[in-house]
N, C-alpha and C. Protein backbone atom coordinates (compact mmCIF):
# COMPACT_ATOMS: atom_id res chain seq x y z
N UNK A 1 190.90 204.12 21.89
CA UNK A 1 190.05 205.18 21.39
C UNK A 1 189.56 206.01 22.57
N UNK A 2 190.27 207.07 22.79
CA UNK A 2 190.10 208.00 23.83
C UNK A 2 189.33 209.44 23.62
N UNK A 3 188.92 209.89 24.11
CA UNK A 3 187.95 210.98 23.97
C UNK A 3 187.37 211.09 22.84
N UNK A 4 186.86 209.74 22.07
CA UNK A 4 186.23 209.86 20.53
C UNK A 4 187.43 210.55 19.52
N UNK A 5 188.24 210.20 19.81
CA UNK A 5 189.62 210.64 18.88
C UNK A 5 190.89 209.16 18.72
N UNK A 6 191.31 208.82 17.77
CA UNK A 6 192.50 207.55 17.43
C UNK A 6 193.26 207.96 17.26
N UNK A 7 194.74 207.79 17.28
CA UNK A 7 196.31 207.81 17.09
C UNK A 7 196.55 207.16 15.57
N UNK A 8 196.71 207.67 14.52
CA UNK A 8 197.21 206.65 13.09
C UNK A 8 197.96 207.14 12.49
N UNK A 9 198.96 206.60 11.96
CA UNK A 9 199.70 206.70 10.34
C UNK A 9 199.59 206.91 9.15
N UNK A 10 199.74 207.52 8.85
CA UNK A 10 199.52 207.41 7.27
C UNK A 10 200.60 206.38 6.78
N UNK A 11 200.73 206.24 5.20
CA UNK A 11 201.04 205.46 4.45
C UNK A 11 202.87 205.76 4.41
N UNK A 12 202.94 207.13 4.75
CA UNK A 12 204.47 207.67 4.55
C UNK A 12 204.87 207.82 5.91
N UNK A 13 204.34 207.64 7.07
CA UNK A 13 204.64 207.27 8.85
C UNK A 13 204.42 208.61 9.10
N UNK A 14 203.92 209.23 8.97
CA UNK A 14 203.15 210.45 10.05
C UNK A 14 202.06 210.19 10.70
N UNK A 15 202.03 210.96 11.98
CA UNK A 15 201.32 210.23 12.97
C UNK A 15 199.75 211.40 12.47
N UNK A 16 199.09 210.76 12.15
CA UNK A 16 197.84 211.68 12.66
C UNK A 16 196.49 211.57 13.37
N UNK A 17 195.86 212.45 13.70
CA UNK A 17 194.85 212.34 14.82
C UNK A 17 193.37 211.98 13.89
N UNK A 18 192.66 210.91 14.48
CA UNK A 18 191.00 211.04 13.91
C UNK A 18 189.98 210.94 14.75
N UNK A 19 189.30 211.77 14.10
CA UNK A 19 187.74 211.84 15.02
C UNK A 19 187.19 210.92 14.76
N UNK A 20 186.77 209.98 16.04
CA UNK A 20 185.61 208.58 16.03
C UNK A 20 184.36 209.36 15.27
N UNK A 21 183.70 209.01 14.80
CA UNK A 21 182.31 209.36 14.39
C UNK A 21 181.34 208.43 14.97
N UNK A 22 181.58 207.36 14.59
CA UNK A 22 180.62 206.30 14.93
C UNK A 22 181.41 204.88 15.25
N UNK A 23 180.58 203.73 15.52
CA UNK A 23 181.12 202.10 15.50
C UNK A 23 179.88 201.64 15.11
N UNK A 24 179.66 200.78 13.84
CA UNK A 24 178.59 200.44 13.03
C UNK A 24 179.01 198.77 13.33
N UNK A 25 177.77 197.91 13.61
CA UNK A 25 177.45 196.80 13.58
C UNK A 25 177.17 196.34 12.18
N UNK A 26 177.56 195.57 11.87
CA UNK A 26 177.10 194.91 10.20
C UNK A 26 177.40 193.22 10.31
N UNK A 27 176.24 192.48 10.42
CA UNK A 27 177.02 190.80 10.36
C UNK A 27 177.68 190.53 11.26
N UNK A 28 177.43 191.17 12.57
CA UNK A 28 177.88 190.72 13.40
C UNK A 28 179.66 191.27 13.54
N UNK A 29 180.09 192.26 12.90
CA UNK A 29 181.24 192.55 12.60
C UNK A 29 181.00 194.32 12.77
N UNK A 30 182.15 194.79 13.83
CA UNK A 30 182.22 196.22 13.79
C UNK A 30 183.07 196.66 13.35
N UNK A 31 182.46 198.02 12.54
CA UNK A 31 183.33 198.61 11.53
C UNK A 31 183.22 200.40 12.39
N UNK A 32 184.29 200.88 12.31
CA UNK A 32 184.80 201.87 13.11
C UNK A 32 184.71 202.93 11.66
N UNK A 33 184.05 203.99 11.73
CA UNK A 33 183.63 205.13 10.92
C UNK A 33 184.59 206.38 11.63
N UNK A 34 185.50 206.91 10.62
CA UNK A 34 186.03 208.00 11.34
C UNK A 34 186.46 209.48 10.57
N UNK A 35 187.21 210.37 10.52
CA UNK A 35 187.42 211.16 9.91
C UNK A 35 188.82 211.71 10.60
N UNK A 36 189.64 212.57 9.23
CA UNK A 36 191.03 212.85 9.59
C UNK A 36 190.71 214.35 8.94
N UNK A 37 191.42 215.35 9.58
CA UNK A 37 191.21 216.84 8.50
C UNK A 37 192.22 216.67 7.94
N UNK A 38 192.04 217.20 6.83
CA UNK A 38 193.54 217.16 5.49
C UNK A 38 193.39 218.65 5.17
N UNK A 39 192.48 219.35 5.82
CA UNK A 39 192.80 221.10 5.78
C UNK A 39 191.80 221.40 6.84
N UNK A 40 191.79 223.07 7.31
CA UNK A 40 191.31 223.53 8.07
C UNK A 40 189.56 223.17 7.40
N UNK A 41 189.57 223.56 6.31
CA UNK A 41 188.08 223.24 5.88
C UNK A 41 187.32 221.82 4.91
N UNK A 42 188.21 220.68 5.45
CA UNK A 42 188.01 219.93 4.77
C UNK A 42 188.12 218.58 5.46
N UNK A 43 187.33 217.66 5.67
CA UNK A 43 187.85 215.95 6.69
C UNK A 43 187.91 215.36 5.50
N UNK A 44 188.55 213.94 5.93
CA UNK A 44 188.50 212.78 4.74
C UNK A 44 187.75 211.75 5.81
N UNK A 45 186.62 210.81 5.16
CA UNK A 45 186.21 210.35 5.77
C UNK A 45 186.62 208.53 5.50
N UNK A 46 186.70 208.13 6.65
CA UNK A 46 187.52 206.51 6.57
C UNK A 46 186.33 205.56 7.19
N UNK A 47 186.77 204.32 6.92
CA UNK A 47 186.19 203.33 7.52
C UNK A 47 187.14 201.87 7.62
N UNK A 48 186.78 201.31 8.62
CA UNK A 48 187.88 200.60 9.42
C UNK A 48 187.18 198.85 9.98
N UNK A 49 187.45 198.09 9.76
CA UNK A 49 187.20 196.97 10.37
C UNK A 49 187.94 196.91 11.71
N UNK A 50 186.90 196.62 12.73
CA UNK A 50 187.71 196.61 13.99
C UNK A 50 187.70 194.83 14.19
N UNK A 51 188.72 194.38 14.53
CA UNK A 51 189.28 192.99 14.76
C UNK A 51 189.77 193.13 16.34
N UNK A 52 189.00 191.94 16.93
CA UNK A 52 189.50 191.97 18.16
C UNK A 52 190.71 191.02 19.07
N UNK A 53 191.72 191.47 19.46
CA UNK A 53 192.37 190.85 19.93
C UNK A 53 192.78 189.81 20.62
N UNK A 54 193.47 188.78 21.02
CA UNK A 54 193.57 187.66 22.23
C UNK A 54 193.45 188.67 23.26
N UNK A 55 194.43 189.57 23.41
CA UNK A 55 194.52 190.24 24.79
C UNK A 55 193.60 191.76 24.30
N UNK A 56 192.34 191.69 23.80
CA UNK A 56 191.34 192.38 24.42
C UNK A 56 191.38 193.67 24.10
N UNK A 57 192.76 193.79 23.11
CA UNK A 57 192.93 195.22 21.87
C UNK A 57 191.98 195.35 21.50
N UNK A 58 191.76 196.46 20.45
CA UNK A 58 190.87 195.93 18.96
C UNK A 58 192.33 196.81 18.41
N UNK A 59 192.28 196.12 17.10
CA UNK A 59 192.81 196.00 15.80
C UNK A 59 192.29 197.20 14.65
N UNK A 60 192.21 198.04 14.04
CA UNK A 60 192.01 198.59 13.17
C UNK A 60 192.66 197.92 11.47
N UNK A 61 191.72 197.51 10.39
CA UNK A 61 191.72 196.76 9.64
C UNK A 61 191.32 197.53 8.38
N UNK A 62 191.78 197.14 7.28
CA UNK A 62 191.25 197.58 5.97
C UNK A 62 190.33 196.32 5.61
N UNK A 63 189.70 196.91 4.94
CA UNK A 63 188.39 196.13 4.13
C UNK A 63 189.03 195.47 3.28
N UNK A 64 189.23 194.12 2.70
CA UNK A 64 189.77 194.02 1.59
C UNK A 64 189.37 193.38 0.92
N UNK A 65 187.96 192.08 1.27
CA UNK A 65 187.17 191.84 0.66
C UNK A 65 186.16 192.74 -0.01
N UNK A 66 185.99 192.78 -1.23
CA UNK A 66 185.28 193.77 -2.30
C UNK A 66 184.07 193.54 -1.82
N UNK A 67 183.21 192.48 -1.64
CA UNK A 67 181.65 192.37 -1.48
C UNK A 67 181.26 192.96 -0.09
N UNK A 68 182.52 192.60 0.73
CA UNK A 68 182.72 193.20 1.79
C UNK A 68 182.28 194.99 1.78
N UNK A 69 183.71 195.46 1.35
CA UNK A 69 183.85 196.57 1.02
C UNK A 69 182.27 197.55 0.84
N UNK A 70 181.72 196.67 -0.55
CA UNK A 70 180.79 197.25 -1.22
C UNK A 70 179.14 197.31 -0.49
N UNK A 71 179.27 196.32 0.22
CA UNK A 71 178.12 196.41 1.59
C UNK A 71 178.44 197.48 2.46
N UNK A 72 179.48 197.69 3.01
CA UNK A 72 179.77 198.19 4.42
C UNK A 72 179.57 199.77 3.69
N UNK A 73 180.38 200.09 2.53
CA UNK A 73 180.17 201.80 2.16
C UNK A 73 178.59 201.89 1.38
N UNK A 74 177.71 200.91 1.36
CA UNK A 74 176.87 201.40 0.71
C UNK A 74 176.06 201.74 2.23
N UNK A 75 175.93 200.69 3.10
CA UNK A 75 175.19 201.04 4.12
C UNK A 75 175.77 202.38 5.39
N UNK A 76 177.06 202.78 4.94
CA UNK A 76 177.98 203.86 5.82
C UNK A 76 176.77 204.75 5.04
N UNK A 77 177.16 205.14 3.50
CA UNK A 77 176.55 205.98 2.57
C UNK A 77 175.16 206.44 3.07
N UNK A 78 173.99 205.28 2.70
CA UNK A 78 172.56 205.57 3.90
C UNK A 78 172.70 206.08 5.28
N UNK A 79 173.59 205.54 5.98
CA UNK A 79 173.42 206.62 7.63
C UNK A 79 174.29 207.93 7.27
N UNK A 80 175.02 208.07 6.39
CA UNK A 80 176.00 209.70 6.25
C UNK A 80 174.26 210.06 5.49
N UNK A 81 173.69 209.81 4.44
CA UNK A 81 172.45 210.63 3.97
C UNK A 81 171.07 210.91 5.03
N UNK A 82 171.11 209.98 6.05
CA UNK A 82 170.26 210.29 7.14
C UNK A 82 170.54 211.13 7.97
N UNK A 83 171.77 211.28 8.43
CA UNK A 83 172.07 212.42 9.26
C UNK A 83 172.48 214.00 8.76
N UNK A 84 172.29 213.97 7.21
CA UNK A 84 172.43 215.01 7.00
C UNK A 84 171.14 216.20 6.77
């Protein structure tokens, strides 16, 4: 994660660029908050479990536990309504 910007894929292998926004602590577990533009006037906003490596990577992860899930976007939700 270099200049607050990531390297990713989409689902069909195109490479695209995202803006870091944040890295949120929750349970002891960081979750990586980011955004991709899908038009000049428009971001999609993501969220990411970061998993850390033997050799000292981190990992970018989908949520896939639901209770999981449903904690991490409710409390993303409260800091996106505070900063706005």
């Amino acid at each position: 994660m270099e200049n607050n910007t990531i390297n990713l894929k989409d689902e069909y292998g195109n490479n695209l660029e995202g803006q870091v926004l944040n890295i949120i602590e929750i349970d002891e577990i960081e979750y990586l908050l980011y955004s991709v533009s899908t038009s000049p006037e428009e971001d999609s906003l993501y969220v990411k479990k970061i998993i850390k490596k033997e050799n000292g990577e981190d990992d970018l992860v989908d949520i896939t536990n639901e209770e999981e899930k449903e904690k991490v976007f409710n409390i993303i939700r409260e800091y996106i309504n505070n900063i706005e």
